[in-house]
Structures are given as C-alpha cells and as structure tokens.
C-alpha atoms as a PDB file:
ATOM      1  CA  UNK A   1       0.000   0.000   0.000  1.00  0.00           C
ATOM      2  CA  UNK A   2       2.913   2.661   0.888  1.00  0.00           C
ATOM      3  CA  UNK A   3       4.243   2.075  -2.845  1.00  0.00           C
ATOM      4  CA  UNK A   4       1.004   3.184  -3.871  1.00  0.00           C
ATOM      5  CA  UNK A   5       0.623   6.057  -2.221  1.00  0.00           C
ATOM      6  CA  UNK A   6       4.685   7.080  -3.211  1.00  0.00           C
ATOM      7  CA  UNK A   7       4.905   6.435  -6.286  1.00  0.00           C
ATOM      8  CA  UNK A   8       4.391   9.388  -7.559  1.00  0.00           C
ATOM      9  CA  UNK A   9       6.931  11.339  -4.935  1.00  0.00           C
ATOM     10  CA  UNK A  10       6.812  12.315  -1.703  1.00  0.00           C
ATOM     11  CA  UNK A  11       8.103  10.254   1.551  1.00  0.00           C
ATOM     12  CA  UNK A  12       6.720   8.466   4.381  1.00  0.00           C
ATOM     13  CA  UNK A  13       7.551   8.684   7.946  1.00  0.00           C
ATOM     14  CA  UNK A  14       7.281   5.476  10.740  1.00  0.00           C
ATOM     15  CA  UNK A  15       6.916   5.560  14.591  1.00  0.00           C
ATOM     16  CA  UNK A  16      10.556   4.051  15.159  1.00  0.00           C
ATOM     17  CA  UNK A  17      12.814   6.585  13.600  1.00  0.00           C
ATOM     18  CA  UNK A  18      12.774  10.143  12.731  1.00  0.00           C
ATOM     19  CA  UNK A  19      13.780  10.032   9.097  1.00  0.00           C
ATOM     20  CA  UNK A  20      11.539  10.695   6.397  1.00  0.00           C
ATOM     21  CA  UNK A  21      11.346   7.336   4.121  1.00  0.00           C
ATOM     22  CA  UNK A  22      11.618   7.492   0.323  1.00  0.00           C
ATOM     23  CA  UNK A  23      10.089   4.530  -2.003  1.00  0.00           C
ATOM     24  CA  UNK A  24      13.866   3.588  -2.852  1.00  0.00           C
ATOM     25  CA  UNK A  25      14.943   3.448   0.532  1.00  0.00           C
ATOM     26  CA  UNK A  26      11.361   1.377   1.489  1.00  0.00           C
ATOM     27  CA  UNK A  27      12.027  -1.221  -1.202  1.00  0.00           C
ATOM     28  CA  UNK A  28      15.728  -1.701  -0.967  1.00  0.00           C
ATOM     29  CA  UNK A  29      15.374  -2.563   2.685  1.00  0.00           C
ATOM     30  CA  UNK A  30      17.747   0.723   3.008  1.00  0.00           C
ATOM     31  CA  UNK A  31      19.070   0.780   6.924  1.00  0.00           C
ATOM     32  CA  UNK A  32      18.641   3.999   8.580  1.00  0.00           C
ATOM     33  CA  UNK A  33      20.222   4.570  12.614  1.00  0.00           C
ATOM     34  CA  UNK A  34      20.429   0.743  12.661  1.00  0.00           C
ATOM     35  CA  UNK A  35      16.973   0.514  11.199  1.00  0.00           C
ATOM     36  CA  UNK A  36      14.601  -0.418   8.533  1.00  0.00           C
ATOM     37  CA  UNK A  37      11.172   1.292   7.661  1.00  0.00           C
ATOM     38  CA  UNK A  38       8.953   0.381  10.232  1.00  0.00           C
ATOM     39  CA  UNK A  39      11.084  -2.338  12.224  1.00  0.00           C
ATOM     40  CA  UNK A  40       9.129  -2.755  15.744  1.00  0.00           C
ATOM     41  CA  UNK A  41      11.748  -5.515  16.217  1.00  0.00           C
ATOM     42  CA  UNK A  42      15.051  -3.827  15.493  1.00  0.00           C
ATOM     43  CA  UNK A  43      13.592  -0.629  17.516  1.00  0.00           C
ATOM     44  CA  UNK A  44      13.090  -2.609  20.449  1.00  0.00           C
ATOM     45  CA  UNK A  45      16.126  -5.003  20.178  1.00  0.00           C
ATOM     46  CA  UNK A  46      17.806  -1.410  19.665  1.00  0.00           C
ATOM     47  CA  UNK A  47      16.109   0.068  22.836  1.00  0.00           C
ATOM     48  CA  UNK A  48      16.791  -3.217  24.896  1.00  0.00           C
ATOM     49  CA  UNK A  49      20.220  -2.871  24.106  1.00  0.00           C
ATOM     50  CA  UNK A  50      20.839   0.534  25.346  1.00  0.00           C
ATOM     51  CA  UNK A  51      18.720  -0.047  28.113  1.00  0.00           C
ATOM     52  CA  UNK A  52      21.468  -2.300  29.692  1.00  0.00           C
ATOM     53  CA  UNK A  53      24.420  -0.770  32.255  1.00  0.00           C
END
C-alpha cells in the first residue's frame, strides 16, 4: 500500500525513527540509525540494548 501512495513522490515517515522514508529506501530494505522502515523488532532489540548498564 505505501508504494502506492509514493509512487508518484513524496516520503513516508514510521513511529521508530525520525527520518523521512523514500520509495527507494522502502524497497531496498535501506538501513537507517540501525533501522529499517517500520522495524518494531530492530527498535526494540535497539532500545533493549541501550537499556542495559
């Protein structure tokens, strides 16, 4: 559905990072911060991680 509604331009944003996504970086599985477009897991393995002392 989100390559519908880019494919023409624009970008789309997720609740796990701050970066506005682009169709290109959506599709190629591009890795942003240590993270992919919407990735609940690698946000919370992320989270977990830095949660630790």
């Amino acid at each position: 559905m989100i390559a519908l509604l880019l494919e023409h331009g624009g970008v789309a944003t997720d609740d796990y990072t701050p970066h506005p996504w682009t169709l290109p970086e959506i599709l190629s599985g591009a890795v942003i911060d240590g993270l992919r477009f919407f990735d609940f897991r690698g946000y919370h393995e992320l989270n977990r991680e830095h949660g630790r002392s």
